[in-house]
Protein backbone atom coordinates (compact mmCIF):
# COMPACT_ATOMS: atom_id res chain seq x y z
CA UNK A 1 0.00 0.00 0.00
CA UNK A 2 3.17 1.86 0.98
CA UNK A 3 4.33 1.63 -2.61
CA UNK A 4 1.00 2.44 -4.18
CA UNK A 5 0.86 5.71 -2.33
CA UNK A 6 4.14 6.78 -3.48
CA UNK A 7 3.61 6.08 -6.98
CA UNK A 8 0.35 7.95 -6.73
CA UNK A 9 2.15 10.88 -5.29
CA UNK A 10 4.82 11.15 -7.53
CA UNK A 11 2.81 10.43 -10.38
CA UNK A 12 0.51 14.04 -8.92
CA UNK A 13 3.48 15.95 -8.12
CA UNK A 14 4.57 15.23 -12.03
CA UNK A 15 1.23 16.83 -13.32
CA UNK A 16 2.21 19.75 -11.06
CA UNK A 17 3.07 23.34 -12.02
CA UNK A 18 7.02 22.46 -12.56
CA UNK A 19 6.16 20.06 -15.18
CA UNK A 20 3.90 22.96 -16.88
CA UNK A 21 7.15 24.90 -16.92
CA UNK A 22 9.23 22.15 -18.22
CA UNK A 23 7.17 21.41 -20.84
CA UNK A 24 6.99 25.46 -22.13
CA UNK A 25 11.02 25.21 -21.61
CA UNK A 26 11.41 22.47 -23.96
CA UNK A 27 8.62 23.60 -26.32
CA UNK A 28 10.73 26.89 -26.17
CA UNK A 29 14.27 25.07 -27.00
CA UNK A 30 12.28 23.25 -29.88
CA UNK A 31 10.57 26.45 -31.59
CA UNK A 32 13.43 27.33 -33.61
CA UNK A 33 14.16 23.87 -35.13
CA UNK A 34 10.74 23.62 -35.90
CA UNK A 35 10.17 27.18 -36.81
CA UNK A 36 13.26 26.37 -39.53
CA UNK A 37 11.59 23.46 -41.08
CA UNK A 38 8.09 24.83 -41.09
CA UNK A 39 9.71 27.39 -43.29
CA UNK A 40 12.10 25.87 -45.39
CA UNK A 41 10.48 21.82 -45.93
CA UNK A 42 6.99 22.07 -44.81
CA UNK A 43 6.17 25.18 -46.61
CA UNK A 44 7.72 24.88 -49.65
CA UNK A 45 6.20 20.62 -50.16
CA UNK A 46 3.04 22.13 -49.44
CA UNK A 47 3.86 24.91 -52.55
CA UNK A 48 4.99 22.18 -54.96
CA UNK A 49 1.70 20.27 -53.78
CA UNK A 50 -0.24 23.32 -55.18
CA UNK A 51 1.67 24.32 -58.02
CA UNK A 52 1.42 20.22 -59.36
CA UNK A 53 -2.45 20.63 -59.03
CA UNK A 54 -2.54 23.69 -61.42
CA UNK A 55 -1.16 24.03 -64.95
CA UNK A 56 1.33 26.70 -64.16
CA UNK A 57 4.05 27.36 -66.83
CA UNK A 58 6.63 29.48 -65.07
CA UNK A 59 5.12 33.18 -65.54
CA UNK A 60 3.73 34.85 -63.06
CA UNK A 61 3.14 33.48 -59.50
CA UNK A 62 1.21 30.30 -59.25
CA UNK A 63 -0.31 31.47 -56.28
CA UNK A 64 -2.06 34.44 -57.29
CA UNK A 65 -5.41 32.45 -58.64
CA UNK A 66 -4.78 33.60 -62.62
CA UNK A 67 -3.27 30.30 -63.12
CA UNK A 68 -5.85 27.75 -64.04
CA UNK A 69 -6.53 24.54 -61.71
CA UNK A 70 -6.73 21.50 -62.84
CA UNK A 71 -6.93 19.28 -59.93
CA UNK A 72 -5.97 15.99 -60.19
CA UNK A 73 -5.35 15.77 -63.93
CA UNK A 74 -1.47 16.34 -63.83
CA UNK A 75 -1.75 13.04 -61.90
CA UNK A 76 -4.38 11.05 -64.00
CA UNK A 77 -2.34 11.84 -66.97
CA UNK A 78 0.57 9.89 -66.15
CA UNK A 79 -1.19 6.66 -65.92
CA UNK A 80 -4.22 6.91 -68.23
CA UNK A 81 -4.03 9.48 -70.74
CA UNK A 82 -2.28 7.68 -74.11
CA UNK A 83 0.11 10.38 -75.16
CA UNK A 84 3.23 11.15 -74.83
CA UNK A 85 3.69 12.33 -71.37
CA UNK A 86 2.57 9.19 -70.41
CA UNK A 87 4.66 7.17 -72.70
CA UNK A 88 7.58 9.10 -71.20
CA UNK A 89 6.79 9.02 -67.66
CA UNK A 90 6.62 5.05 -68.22
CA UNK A 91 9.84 4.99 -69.98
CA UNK A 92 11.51 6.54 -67.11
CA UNK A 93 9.54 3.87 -64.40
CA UNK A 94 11.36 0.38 -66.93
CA UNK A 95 14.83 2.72 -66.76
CA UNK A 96 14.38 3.45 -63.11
CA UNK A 97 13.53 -0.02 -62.35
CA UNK A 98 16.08 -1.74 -63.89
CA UNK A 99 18.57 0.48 -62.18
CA UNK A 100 17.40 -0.28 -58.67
CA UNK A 101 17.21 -3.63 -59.88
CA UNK A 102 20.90 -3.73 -60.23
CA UNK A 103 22.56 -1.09 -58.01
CA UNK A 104 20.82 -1.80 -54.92
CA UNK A 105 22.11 -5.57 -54.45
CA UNK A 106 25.19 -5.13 -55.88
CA UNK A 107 26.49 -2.64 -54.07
CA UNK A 108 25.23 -3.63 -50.63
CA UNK A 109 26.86 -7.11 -51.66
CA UNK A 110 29.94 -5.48 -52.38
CA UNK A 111 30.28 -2.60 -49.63
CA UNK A 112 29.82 -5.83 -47.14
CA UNK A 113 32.51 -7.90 -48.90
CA UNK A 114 34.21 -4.92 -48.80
CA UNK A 115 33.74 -4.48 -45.13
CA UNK A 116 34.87 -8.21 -44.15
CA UNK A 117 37.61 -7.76 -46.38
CA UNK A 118 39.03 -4.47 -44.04
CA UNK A 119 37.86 -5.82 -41.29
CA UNK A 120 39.90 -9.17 -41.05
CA UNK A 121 42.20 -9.45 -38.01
CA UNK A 122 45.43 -10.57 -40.60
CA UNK A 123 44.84 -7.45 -43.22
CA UNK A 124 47.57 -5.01 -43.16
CA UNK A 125 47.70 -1.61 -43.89
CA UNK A 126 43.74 -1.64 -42.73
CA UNK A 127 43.64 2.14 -43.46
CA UNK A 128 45.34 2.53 -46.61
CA UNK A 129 42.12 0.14 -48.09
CA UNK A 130 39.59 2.44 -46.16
CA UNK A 131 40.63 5.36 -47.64
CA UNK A 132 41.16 3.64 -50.92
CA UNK A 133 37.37 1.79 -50.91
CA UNK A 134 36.08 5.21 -49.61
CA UNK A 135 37.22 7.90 -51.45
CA UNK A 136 35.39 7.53 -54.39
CA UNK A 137 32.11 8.87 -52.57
CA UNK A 138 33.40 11.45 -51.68
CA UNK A 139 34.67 12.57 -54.84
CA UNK A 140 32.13 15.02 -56.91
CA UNK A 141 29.84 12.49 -58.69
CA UNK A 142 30.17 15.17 -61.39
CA UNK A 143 33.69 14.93 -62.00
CA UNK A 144 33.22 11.14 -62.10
CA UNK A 145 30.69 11.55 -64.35
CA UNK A 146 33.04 13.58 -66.79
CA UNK A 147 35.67 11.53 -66.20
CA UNK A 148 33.21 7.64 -67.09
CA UNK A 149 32.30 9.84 -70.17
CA UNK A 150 35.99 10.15 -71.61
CA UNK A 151 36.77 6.97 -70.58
CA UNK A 152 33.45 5.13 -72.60
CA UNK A 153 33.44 7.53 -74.89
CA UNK A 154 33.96 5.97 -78.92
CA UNK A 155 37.53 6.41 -78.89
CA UNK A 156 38.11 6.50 -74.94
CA UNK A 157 40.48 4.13 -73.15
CA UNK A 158 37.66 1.42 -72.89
CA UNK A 159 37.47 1.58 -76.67
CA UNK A 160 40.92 1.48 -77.23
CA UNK A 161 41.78 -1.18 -75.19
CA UNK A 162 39.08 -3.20 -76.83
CA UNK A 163 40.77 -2.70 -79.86
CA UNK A 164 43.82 -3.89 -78.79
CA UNK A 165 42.37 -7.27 -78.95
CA UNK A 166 40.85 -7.09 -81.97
CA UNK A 167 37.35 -6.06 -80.09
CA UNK A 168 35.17 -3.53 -81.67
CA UNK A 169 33.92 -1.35 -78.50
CA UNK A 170 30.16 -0.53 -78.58
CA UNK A 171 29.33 2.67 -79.26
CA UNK A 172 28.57 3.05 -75.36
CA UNK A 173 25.97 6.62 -75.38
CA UNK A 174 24.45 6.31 -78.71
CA UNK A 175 23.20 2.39 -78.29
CA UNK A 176 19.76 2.01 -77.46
CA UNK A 177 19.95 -1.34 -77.87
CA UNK A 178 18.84 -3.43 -74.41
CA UNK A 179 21.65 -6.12 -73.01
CA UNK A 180 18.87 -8.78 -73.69
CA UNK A 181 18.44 -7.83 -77.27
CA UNK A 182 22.20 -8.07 -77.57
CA UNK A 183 22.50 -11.12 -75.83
CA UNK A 184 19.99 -12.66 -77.90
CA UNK A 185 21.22 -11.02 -81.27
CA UNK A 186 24.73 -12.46 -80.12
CA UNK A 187 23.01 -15.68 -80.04
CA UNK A 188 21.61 -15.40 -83.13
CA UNK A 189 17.90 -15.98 -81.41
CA UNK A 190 16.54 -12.31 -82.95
CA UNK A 191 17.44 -10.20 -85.45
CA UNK A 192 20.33 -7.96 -83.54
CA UNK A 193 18.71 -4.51 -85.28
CA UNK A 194 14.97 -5.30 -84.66
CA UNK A 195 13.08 -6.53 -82.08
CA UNK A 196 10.97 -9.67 -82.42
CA UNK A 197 7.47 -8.84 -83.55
CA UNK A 198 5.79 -11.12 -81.78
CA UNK A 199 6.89 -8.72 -78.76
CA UNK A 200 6.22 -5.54 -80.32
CA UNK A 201 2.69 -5.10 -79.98
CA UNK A 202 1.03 -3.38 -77.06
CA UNK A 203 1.82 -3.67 -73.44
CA UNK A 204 1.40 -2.13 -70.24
CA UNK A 205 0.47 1.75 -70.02
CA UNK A 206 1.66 2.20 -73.92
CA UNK A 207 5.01 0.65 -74.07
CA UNK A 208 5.19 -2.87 -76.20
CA UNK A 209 6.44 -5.93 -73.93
CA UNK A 210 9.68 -5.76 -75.55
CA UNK A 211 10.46 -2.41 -74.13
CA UNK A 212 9.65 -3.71 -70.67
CA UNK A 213 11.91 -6.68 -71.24
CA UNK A 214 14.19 -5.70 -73.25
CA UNK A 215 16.55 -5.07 -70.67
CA UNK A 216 18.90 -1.72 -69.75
CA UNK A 217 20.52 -0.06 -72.86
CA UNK A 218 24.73 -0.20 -72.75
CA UNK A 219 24.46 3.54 -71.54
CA UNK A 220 22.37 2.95 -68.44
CA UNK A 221 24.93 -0.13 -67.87
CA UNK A 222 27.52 2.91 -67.93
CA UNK A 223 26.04 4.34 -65.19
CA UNK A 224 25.08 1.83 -63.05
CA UNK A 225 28.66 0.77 -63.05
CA UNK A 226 29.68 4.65 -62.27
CA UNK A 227 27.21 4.75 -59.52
CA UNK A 228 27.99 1.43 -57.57
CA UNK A 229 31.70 2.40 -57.95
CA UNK A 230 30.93 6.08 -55.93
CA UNK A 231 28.49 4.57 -52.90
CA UNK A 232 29.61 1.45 -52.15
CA UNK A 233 32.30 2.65 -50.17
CA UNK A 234 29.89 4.69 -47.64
CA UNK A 235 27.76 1.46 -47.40
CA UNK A 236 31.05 -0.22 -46.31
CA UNK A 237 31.50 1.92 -43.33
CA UNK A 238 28.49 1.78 -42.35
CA UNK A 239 28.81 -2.16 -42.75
CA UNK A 240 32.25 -1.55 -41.34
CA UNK A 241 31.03 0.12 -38.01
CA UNK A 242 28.35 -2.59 -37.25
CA UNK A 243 30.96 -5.81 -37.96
CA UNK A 244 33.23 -3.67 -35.17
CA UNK A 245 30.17 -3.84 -32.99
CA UNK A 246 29.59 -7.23 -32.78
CA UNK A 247 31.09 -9.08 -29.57
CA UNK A 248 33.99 -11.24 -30.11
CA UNK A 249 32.93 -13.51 -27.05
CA UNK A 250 29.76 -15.07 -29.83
CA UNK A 251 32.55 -15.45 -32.71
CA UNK A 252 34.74 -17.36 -30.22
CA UNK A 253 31.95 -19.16 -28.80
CA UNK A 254 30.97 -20.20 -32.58
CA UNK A 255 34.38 -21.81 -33.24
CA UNK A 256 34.16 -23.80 -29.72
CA UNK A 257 30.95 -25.26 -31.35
CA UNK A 258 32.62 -26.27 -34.61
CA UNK A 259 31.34 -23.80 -37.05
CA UNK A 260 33.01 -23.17 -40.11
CA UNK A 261 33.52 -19.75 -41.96
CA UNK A 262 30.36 -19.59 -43.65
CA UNK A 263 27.93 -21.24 -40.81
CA UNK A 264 29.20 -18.43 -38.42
CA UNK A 265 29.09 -15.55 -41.50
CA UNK A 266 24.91 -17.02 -41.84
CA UNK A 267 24.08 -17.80 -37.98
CA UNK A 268 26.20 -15.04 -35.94
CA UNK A 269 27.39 -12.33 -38.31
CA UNK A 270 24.58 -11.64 -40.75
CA UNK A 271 21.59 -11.88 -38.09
CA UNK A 272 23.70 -8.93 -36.03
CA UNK A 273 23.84 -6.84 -39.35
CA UNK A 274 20.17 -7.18 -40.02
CA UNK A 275 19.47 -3.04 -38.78
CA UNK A 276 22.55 -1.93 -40.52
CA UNK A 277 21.36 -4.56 -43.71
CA UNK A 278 18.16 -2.56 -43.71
CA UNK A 279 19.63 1.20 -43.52
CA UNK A 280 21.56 0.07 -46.32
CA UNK A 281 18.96 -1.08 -48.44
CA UNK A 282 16.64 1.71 -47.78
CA UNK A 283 19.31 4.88 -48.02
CA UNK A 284 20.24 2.70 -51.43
CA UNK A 285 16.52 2.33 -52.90
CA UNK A 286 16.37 6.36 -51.87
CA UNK A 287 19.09 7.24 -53.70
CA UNK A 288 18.52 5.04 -57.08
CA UNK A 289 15.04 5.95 -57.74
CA UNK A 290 16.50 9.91 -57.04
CA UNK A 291 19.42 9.46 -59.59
CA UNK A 292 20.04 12.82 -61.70
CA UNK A 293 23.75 14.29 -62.03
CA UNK A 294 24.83 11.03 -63.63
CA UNK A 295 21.98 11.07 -66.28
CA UNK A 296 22.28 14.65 -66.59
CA UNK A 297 25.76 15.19 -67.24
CA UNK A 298 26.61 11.60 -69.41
CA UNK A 299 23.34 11.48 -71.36
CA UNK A 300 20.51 13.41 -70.39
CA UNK A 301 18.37 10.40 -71.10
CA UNK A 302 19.68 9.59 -74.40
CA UNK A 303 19.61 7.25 -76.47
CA UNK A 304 16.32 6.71 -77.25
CA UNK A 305 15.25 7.74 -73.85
CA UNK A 306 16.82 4.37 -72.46
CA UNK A 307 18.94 6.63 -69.87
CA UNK A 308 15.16 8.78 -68.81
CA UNK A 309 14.93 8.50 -65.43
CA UNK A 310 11.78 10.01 -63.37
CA UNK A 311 13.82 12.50 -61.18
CA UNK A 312 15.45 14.17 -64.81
CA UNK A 313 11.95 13.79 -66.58
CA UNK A 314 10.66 16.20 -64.08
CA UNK A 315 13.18 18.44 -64.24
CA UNK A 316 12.97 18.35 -67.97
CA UNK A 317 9.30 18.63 -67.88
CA UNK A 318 9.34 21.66 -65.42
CA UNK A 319 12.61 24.22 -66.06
CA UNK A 320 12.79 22.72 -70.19
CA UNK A 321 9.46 22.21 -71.47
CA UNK A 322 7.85 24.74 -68.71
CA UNK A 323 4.77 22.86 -67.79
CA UNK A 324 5.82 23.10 -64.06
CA UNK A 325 2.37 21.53 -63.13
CA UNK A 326 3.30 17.98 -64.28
CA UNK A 327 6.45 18.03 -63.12
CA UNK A 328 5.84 18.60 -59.89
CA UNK A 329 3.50 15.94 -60.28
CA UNK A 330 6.21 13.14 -61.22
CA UNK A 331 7.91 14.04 -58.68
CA UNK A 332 5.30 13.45 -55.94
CA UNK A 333 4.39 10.34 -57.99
CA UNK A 334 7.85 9.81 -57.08
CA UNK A 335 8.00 10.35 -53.82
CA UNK A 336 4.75 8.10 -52.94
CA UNK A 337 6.54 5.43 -54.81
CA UNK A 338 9.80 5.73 -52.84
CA UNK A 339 7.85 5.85 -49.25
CA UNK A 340 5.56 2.63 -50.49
CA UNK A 341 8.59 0.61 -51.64
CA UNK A 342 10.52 1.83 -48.56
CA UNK A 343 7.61 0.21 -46.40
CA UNK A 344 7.25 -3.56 -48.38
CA UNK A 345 11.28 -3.56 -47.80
CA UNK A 346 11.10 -2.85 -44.43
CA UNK A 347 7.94 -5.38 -43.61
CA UNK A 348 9.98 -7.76 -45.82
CA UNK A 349 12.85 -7.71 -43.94
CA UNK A 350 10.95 -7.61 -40.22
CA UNK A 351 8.94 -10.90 -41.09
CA UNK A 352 12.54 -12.40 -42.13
CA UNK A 353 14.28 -11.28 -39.00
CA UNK A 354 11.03 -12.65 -37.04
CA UNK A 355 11.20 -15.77 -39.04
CA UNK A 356 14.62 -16.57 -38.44
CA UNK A 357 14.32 -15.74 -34.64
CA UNK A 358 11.94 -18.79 -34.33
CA UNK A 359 13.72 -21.15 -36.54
CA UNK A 360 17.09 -20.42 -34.25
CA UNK A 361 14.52 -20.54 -31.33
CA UNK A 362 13.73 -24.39 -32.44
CA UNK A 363 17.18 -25.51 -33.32
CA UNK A 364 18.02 -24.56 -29.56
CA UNK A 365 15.55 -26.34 -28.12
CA UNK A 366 15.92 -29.08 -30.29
């Protein structure tokens, strides 16, 4: 009863005046940061939201109520309309998927190996391969960029050392071409200039099914290399920092039970990465399905629009063609798409992590 009293006295006194002051001190210590981003995020989303609901075109102020409002059509055209907004918009979803499709598991599988590479006990010079791994990302991605674009260009060192061999290079930025098409052309399975025709007729939301399956163009395979080159480096530290974290007590105690390399990699190593695992994978889907300065300085979606990705199609759309009303719609198309996939990945990954849990819960017991 003792007890029960005190925790109903305490629990009063908290409700008192003093806590009324604490709470309008750290309301107070708060204001600014959220006076700043009221301003400068919340205000301006909230702008774009209006501007992609009107058919604004740049002159004037959008806000004024001369510029006509069109609601939801910015949106509506994007997925239903059969023109060529559409058929763009849809171009730059196959381009944009087959980039995360790529970049996102290869370079979280190679920042890890990269990771357990600098992280093993008999490595030396430990820091000369840090800075080596990591100082592509923090090199300007534009100077990269330049530099990938001399390098593939026709008669770049690629090229040239292709030749050496008696190799024609590809003609890397004007071959819109998709790596299944040229594998299959290679094979002699379809004609290497012309799709197949059974393949060529309509598919979904106006592209034919051999422009969904076609595969990335040699450009976009360009810049996918580019790109996994710059990041996977930070995605090593952060890999890095968590492989530091784990205990050396459950490694040791994995070897007294007889497990081999791999068994303690699968049952110790890689359940203890599982939060870094999904940072990774989320900060890399961000980033892929955001890629500009690459496709803006190497190609600017050419060829044939098999370099278009959504985040340069609304730029293009807004500050080149003017109508700032759809492209502020792609990009909170965009944006909706990046927060769903975020969610699947993460639910994807919790059901694993629970799933696991239970199976190492039963070969305990057992």
């Amino acid at each position: 009863m003792k007890e029960g009293v005190k925790v109903e006295v305490s629990s009063r006194a908290g409700r008192g005046p003093g806590a009324g002051r604490e709470n309008l001190a750290g309301w107070l210590f708060l204001a600014p940061v959220v006076l700043i981003l009221g301003l400068f995020l919340l205000l301006p989303i909230l702008m774009a939201l209006w501007v992609s609901l009107t058919s604004w075109n740049g002159q004037g102020s959008p806000f004024t109520g001369k510029v006509p409002f069109v609601g939801l059509d910015n949106y509506t055209r994007l997925f239903t309309q059969d023109d060529l907004a559409r058929q763009d918009f849809m171009t730059s979803i196959r381009n944009n998927m087959y980039y995360v499709a790529i970049v996102v598991p290869v370079q979280t599988a190679l920042a890890l190996g990269l990771a357990l590479i600098v992280n093993g006990r008999m490595l030396k010079g430990k820091t000369f391969f840090r800075s080596a791994f990591f100082f592509p990302s923090v090199t300007s991605s534009v100077a990269i960029s330049v530099v990938f674009l001399f390098i593939f260009a026709n008669s770049g060192a690629v090229g040239s050392l292709l030749g050496l061999f008696g190799i024609k290079g590809p003609e890397w930025f004007s071959d819109s071409r998709g790596l299944l098409h040229l594998l299959l052309g290679g094979l002699g399975l379809v004609d290497p200039q012309h799709p197949p025709a059974a393949l060529t007729g309509g598919g979904p939301f106006g592209l034919s099914w051999w422009e969904w399956l076609a595969g990335p163009s040699v450009a976009m395979c360009t810049i996918i290399m580019l790109v996994i080159w710059t990041t996977s480096g930070t995605f090593m530290l952060m890999f890095l920092a968590a492989l530091q974290d784990i205990p050396v007590t459950l490694e040791e105690a994995s070897l007294l039970d007889g497990a081999g390399r791999w068994q303690r990699f699968r049952y110790v190593t890689l359940p203890l990465l599982r939060p870094t695992l999904f940072l990774v994978l989320t900060l890399g889907l961000i980033s892929t399905w955001q890629v500009f300065d690459q496709v803006y300085v190497m190609s600017q979606g050419n060829p044939a629009k098999t370099t278009l990705t959504p985040a340069y199609l609304s730029y293009r759309t807004a500050f080149r063609n003017f109508d700032y009303g759809s492209g502020t719609a792609i990009s909170f198309v965009l944006f909706l798409l990046i927060v769903v996939l975020t969610l699947i990945q993460r639910r994807v990954i919790r059901d694993r992590s629970v799933d696991g849990g239970r199976a190492a819960r039963v070969q305990r017991s057992s």
